[in-house]
PDB file of N, CA and C in Angstrom:
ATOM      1  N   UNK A   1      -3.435   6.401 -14.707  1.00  0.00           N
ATOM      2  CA  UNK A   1      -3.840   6.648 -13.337  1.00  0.00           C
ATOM      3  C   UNK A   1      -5.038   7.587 -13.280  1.00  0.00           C
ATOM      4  N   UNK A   2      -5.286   8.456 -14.536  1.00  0.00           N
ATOM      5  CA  UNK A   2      -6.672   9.048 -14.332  1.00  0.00           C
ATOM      6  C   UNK A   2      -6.553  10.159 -13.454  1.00  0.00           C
ATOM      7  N   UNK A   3      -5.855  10.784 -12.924  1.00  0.00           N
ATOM      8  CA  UNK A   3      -5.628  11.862 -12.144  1.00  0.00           C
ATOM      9  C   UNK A   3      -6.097  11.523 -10.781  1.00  0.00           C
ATOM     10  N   UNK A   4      -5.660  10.034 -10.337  1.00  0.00           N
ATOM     11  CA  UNK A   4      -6.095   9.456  -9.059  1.00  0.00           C
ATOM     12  C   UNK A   4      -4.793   9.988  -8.088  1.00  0.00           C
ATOM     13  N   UNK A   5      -4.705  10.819  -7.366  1.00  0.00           N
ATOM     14  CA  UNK A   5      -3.829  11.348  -6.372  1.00  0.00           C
ATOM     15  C   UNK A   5      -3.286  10.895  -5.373  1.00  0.00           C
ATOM     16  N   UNK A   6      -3.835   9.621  -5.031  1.00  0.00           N
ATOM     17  CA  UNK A   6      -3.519   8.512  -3.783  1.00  0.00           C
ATOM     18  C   UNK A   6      -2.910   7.782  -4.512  1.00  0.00           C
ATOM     19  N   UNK A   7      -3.213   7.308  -5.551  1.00  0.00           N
ATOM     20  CA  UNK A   7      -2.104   6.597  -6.337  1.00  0.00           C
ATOM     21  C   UNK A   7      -1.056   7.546  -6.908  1.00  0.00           C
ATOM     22  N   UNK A   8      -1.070   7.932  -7.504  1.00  0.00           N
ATOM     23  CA  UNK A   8       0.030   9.126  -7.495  1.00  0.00           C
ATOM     24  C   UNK A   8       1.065   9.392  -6.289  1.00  0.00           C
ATOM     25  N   UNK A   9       0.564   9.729  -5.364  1.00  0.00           N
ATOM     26  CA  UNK A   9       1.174   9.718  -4.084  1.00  0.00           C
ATOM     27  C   UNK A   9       2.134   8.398  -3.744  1.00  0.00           C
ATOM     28  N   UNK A  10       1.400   7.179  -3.873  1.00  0.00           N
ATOM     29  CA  UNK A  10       2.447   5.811  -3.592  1.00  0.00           C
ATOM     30  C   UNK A  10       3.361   5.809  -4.678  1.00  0.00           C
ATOM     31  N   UNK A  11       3.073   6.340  -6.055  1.00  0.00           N
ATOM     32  CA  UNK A  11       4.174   6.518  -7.044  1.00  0.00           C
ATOM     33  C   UNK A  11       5.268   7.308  -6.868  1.00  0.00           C
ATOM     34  N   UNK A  12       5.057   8.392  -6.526  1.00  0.00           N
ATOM     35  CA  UNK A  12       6.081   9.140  -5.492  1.00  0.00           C
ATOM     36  C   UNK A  12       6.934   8.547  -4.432  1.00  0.00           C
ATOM     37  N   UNK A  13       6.125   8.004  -3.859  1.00  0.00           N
ATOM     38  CA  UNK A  13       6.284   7.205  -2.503  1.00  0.00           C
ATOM     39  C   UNK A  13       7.935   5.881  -3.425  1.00  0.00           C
ATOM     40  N   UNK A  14       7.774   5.287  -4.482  1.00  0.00           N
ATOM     41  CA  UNK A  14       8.179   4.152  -4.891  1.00  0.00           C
ATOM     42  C   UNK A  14       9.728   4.721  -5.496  1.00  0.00           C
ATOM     43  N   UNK A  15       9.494   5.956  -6.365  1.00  0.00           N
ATOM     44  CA  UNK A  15      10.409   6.701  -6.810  1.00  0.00           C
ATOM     45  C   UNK A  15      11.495   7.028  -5.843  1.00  0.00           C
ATOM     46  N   UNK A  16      10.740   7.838  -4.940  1.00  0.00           N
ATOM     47  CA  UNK A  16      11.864   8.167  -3.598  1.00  0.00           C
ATOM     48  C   UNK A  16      12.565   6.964  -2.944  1.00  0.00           C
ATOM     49  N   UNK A  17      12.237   5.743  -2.992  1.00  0.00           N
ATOM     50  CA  UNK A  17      12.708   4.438  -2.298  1.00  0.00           C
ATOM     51  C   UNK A  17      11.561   4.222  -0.974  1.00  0.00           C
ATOM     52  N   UNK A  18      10.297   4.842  -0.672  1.00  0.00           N
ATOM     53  CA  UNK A  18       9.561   4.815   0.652  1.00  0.00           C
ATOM     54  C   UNK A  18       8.767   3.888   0.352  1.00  0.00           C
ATOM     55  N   UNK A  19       8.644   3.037  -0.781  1.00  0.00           N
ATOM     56  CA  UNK A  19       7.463   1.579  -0.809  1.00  0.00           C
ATOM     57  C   UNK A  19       8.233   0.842  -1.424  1.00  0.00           C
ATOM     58  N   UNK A  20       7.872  -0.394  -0.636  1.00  0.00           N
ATOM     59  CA  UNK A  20       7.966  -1.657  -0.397  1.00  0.00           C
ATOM     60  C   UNK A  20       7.174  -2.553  -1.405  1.00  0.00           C
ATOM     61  N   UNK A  21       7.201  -2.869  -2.266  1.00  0.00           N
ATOM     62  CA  UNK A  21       6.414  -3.845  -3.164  1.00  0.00           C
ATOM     63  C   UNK A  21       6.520  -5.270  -3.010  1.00  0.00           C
ATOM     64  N   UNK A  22       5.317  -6.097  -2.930  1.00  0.00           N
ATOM     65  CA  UNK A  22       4.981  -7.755  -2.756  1.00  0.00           C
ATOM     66  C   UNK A  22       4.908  -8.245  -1.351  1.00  0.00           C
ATOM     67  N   UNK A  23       4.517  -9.010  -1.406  1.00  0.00           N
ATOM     68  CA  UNK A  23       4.217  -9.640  -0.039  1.00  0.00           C
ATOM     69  C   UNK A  23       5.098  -9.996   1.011  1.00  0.00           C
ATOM     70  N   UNK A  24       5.881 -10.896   0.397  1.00  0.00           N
ATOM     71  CA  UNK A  24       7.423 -11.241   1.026  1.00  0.00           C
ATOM     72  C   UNK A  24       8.120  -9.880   1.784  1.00  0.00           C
ATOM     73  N   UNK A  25       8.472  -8.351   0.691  1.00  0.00           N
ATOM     74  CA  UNK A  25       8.789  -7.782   1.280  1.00  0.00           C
ATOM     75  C   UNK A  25       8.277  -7.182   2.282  1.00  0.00           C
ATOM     76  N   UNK A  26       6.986  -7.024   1.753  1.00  0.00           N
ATOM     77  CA  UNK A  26       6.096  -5.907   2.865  1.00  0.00           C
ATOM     78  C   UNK A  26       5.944  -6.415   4.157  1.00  0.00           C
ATOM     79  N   UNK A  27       6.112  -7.989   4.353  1.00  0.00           N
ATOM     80  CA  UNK A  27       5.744  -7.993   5.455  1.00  0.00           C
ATOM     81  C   UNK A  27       7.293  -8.329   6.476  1.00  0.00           C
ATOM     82  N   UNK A  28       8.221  -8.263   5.625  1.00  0.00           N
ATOM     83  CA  UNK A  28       9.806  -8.320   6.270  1.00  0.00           C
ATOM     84  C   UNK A  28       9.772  -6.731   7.176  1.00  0.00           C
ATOM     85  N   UNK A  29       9.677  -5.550   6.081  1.00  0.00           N
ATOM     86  CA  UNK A  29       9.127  -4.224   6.699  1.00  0.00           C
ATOM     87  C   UNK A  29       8.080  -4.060   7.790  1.00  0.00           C
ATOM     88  N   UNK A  30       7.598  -4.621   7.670  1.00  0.00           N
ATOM     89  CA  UNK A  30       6.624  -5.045   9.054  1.00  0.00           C
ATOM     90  C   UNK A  30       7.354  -5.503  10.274  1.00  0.00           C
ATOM     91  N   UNK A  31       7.623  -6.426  10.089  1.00  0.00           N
ATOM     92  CA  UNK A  31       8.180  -7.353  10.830  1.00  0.00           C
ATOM     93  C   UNK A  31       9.657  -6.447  11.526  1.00  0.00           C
ATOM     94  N   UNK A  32      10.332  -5.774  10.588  1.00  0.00           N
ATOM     95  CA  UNK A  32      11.085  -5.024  11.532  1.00  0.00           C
ATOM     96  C   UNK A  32      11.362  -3.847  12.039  1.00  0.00           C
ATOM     97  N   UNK A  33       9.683  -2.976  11.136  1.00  0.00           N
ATOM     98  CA  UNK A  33       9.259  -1.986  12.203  1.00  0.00           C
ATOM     99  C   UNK A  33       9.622  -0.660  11.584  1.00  0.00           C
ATOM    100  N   UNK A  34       9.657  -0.861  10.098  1.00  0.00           N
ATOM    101  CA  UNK A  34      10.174   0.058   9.076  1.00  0.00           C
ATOM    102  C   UNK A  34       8.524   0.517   8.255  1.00  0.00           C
ATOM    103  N   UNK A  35       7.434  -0.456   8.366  1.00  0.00           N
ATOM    104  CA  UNK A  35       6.218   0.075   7.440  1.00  0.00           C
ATOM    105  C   UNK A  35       5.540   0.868   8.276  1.00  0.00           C
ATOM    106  N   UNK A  36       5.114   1.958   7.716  1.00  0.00           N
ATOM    107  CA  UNK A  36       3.997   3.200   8.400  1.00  0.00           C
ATOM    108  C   UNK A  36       2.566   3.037   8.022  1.00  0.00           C
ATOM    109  N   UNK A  37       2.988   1.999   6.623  1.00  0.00           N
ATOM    110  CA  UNK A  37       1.062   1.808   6.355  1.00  0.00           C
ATOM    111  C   UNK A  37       1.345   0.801   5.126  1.00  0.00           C
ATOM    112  N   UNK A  38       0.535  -0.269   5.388  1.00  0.00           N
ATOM    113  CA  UNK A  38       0.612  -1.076   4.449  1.00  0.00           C
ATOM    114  C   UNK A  38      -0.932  -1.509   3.218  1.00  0.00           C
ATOM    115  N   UNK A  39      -1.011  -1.060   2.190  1.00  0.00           N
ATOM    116  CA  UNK A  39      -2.197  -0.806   1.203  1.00  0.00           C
ATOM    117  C   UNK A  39      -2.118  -2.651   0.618  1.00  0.00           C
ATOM    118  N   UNK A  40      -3.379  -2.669   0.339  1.00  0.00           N
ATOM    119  CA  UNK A  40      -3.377  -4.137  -0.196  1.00  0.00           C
ATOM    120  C   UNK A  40      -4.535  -4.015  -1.179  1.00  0.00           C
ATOM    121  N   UNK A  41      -4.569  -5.185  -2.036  1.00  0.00           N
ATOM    122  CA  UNK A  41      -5.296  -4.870  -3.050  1.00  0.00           C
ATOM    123  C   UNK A  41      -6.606  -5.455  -3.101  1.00  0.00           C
ATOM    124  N   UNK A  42      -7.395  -4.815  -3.914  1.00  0.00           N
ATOM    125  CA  UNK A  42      -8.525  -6.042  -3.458  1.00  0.00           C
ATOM    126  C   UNK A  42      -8.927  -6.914  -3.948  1.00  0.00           C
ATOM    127  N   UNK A  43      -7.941  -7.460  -4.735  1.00  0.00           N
ATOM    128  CA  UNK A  43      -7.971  -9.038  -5.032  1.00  0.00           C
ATOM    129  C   UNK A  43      -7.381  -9.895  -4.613  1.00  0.00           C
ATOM    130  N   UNK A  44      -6.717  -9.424  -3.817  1.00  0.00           N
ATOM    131  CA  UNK A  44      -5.980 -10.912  -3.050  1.00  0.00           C
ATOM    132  C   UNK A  44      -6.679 -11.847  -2.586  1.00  0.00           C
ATOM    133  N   UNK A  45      -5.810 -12.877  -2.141  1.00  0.00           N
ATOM    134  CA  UNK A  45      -6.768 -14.461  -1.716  1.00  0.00           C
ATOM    135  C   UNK A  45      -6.956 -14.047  -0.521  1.00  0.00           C
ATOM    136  N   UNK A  46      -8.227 -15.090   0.113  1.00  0.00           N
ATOM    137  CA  UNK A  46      -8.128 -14.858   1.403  1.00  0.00           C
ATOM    138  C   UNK A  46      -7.402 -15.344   2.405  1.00  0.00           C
ATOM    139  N   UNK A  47      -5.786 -16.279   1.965  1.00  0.00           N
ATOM    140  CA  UNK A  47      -5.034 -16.690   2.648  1.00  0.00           C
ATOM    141  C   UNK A  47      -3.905 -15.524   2.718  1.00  0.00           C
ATOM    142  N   UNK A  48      -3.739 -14.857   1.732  1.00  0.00           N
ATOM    143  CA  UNK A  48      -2.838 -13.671   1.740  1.00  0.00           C
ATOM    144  C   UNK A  48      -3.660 -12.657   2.367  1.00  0.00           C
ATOM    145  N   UNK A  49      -4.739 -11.966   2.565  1.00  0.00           N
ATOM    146  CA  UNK A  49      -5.257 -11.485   3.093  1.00  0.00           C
ATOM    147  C   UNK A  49      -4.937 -11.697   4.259  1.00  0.00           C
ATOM    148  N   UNK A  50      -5.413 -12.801   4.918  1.00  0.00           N
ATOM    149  CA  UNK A  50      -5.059 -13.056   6.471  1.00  0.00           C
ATOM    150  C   UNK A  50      -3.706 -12.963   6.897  1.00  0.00           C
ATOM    151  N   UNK A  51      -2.876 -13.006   6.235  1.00  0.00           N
ATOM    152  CA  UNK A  51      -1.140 -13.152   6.670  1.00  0.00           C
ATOM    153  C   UNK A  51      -0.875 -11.653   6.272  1.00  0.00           C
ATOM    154  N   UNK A  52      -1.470 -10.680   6.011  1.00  0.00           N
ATOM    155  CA  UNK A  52      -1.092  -9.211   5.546  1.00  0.00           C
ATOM    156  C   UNK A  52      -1.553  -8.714   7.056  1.00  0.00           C
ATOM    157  N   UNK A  53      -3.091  -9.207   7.352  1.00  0.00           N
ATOM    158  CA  UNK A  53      -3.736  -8.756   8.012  1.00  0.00           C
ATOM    159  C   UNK A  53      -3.611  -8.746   9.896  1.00  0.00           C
ATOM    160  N   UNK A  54      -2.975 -10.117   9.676  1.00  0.00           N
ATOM    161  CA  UNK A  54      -2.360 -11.248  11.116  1.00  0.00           C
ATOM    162  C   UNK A  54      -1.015 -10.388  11.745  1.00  0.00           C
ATOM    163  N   UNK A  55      -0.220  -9.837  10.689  1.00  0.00           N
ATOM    164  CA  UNK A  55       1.220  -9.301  10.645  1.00  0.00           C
ATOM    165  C   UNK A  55       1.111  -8.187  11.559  1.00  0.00           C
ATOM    166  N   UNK A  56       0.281  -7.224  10.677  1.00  0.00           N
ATOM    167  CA  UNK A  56       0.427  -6.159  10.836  1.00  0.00           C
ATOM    168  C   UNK A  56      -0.238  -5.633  11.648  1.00  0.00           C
ATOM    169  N   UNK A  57      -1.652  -6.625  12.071  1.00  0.00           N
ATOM    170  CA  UNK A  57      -1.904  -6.498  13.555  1.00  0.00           C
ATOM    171  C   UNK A  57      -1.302  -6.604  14.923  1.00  0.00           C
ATOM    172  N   UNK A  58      -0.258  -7.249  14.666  1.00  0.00           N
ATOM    173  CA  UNK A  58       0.495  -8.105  15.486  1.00  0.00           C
ATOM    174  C   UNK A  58       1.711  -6.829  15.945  1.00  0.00           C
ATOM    175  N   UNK A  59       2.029  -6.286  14.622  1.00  0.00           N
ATOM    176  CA  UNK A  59       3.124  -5.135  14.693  1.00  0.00           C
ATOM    177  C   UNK A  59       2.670  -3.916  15.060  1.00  0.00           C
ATOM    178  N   UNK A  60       1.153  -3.965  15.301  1.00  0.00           N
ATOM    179  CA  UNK A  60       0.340  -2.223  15.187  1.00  0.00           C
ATOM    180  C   UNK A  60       1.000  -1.475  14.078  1.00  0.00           C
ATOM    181  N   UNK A  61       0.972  -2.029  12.831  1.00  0.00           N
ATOM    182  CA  UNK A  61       1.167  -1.232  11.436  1.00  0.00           C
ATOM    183  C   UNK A  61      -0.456  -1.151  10.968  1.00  0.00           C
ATOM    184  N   UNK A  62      -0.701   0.252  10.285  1.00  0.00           N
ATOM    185  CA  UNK A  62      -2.085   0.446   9.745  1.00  0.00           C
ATOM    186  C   UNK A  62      -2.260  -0.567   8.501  1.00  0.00           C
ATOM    187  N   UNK A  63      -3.465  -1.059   8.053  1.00  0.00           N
ATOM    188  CA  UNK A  63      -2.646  -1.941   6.780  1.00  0.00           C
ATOM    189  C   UNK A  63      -4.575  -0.997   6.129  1.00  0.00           C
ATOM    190  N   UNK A  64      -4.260  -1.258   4.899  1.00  0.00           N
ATOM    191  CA  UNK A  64      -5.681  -0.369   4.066  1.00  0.00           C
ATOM    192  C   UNK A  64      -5.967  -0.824   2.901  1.00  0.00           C
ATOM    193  N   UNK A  65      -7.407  -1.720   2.924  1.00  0.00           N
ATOM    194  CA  UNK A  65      -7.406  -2.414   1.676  1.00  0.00           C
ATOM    195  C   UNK A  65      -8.503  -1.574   0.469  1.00  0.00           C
ATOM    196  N   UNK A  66      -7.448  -1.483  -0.895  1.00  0.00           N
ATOM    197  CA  UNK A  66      -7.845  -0.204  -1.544  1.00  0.00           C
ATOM    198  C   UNK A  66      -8.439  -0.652  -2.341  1.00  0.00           C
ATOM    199  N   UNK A  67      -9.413   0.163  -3.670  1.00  0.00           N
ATOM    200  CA  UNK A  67      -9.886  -0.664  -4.689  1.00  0.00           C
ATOM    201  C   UNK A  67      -9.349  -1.152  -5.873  1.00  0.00           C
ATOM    202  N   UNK A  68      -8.360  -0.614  -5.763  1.00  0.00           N
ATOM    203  CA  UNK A  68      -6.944  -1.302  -6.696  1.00  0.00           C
ATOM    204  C   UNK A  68      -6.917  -2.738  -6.963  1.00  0.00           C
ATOM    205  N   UNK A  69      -6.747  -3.310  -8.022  1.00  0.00           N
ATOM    206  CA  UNK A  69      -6.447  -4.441  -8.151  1.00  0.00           C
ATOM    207  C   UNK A  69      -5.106  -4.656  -7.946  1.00  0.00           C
ATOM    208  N   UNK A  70      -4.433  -6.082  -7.920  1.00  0.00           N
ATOM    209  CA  UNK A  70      -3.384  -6.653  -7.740  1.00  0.00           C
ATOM    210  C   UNK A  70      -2.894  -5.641  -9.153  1.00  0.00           C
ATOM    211  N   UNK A  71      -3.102  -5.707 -10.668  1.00  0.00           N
ATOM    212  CA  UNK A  71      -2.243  -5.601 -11.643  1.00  0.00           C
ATOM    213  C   UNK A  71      -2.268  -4.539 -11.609  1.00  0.00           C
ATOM    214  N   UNK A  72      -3.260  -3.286 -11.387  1.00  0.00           N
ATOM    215  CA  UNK A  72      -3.076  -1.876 -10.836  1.00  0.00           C
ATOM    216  C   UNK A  72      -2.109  -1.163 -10.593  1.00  0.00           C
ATOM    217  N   UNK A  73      -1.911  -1.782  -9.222  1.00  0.00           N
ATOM    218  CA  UNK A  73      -0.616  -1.689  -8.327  1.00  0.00           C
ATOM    219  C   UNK A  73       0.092  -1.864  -8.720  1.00  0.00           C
ATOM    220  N   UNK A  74       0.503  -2.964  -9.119  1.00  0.00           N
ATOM    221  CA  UNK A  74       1.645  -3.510 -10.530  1.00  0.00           C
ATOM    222  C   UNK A  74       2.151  -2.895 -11.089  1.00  0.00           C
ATOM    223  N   UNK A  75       1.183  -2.179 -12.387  1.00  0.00           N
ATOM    224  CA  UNK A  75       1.355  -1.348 -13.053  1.00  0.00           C
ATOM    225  C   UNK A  75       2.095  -0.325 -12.650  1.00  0.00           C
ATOM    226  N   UNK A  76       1.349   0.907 -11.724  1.00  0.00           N
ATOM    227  CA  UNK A  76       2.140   1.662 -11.221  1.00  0.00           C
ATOM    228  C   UNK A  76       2.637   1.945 -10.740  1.00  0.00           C
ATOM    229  N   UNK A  77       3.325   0.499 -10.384  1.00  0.00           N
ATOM    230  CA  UNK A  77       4.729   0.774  -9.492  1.00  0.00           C
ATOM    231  C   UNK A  77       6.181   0.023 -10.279  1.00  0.00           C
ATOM    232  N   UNK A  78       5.392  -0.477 -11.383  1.00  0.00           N
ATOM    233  CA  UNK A  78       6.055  -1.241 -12.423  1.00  0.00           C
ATOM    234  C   UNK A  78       6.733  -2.696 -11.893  1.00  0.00           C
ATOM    235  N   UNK A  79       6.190  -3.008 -11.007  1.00  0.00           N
ATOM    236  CA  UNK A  79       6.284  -4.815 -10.635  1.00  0.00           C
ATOM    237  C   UNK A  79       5.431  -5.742 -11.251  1.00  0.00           C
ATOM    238  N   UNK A  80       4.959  -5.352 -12.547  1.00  0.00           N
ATOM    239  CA  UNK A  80       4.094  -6.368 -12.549  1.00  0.00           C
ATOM    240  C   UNK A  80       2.367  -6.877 -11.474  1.00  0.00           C
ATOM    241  N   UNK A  81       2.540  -7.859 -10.883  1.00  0.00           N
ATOM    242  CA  UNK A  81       1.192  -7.777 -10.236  1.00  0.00           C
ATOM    243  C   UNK A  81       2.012  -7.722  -8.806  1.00  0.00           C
ATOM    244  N   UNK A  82       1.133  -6.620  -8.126  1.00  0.00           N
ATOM    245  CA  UNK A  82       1.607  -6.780  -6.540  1.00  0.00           C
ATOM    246  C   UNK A  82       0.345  -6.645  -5.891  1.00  0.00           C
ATOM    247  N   UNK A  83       0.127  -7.252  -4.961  1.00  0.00           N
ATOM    248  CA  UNK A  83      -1.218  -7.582  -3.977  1.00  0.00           C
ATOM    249  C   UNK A  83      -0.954  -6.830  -2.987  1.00  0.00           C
ATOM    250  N   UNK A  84       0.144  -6.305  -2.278  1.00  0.00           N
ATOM    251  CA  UNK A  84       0.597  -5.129  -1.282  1.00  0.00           C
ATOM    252  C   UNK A  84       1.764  -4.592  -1.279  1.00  0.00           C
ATOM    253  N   UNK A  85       1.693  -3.130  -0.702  1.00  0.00           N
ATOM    254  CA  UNK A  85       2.331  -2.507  -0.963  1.00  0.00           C
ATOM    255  C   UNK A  85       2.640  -1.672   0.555  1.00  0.00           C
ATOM    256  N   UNK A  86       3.865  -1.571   0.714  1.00  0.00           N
ATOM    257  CA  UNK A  86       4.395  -1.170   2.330  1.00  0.00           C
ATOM    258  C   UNK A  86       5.353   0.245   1.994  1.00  0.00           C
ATOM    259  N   UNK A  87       4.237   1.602   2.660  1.00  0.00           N
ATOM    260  CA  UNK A  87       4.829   2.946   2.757  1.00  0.00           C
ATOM    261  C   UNK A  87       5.917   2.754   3.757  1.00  0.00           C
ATOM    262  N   UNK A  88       7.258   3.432   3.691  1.00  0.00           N
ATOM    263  CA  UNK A  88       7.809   3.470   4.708  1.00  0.00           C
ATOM    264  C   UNK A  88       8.488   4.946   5.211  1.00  0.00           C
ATOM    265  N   UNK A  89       7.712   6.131   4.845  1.00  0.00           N
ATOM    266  CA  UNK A  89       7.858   6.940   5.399  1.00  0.00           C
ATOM    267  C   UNK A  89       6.348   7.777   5.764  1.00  0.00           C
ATOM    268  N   UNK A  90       6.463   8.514   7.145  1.00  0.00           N
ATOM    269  CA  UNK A  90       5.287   9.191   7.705  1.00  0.00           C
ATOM    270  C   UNK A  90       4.929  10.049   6.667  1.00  0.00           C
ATOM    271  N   UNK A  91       5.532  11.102   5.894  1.00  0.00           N
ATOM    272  CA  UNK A  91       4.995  12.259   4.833  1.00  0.00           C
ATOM    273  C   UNK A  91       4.427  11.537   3.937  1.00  0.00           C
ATOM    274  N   UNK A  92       4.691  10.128   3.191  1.00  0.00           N
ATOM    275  CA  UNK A  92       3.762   9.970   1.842  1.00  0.00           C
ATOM    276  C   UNK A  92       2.719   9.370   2.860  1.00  0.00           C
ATOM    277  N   UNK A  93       3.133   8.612   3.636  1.00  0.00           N
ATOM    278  CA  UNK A  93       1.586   7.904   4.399  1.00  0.00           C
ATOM    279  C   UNK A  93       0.155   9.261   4.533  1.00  0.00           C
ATOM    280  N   UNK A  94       0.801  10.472   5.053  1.00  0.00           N
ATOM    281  CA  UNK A  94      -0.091  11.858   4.845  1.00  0.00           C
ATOM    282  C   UNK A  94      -0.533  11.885   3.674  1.00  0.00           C
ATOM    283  N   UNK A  95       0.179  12.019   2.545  1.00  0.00           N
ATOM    284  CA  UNK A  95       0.314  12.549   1.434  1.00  0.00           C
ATOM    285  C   UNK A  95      -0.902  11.514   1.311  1.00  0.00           C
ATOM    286  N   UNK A  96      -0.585  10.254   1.424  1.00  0.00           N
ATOM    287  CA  UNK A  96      -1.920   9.088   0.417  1.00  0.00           C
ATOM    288  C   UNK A  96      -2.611   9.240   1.257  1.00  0.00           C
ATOM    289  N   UNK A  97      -2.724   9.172   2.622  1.00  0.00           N
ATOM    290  CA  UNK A  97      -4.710   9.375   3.555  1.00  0.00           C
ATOM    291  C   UNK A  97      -4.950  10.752   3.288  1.00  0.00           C
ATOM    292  N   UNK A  98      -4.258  12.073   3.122  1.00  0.00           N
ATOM    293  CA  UNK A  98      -5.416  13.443   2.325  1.00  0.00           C
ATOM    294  C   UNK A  98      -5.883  13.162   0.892  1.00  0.00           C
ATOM    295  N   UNK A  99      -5.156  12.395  -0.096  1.00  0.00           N
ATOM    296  CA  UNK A  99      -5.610  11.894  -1.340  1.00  0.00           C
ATOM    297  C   UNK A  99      -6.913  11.468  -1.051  1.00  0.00           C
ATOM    298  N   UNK A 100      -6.706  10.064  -0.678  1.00  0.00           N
ATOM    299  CA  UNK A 100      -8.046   9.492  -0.245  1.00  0.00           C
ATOM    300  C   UNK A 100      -9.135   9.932   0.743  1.00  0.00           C
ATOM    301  N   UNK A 101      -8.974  10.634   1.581  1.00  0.00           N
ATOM    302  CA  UNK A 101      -9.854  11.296   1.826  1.00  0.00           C
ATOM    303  C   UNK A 101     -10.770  12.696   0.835  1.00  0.00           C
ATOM    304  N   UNK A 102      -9.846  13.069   0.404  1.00  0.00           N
ATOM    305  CA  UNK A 102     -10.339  14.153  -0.644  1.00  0.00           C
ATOM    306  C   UNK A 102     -11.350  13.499  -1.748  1.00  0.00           C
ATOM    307  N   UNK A 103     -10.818  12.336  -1.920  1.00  0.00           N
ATOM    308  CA  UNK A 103     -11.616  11.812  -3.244  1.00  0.00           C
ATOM    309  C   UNK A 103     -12.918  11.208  -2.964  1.00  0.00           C
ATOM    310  N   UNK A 104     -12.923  10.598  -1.314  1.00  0.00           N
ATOM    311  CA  UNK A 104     -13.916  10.183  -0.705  1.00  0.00           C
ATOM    312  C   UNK A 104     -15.005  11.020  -0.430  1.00  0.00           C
ATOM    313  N   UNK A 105     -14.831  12.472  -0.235  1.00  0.00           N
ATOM    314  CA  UNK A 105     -15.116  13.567  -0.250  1.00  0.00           C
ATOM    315  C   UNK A 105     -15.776  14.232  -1.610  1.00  0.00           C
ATOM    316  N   UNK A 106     -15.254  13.570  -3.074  1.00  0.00           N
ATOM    317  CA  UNK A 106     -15.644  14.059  -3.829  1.00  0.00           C
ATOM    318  C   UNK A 106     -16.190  13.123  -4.505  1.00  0.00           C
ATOM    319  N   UNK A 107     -16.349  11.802  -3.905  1.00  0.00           N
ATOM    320  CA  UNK A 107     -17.681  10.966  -4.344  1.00  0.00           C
ATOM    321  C   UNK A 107     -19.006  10.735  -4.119  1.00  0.00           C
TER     322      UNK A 107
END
């Protein structure tokens, strides 16, 4: 992870039980009003794209497409390849937008 802190943060986030990994799930969490922010990767297709994007507009869930790849994510959340990923509590959703902002900050 490189001392990347936003990722770090969703690793936390996965440990505690607050993310949601793959598509199917993330967007069930959506759908019933349990996701606070949904991260996607930036390789997905642009048919999964649109059905991440369609959802969670639809639900007013934030959704945030990161520079993470699908196997990235995977990796550190240990699923293998995941294309999105659904926070479901308000403190890590903080926890990962001051990460990313900080780093945005220090690029």
């Amino acid at each position: 992870m490189n001392n990347d802190k936003a990722l770090m943060s969703l690793c936390l986030a996965r440990k505690a039980g607050r993310l949601v990994c793959g598509t199917g799930p993330c967007m069930e969490s959506v759908r019933y009003g349990k996701a606070k922010l949904v991260i996607i990767a930036c390789d997905v297709s642009a048919p999964t794209l649109k059905k991440i994007t369609d959802k969670t507009a639809f639900h007013n869930v934030p959704a945030v497409c990161t520079e993470y790849s699908r196997s990235r994510l995977g990796a550190a959340f240990g699923c293998g390849i995941c294309a999105c990923a659904a926070v479901t509590d308000d403190n890590f959703v903080r926890m990962f937008t001051q990460a990313k902002n900080k780093q945005a900050e220090e690029n």
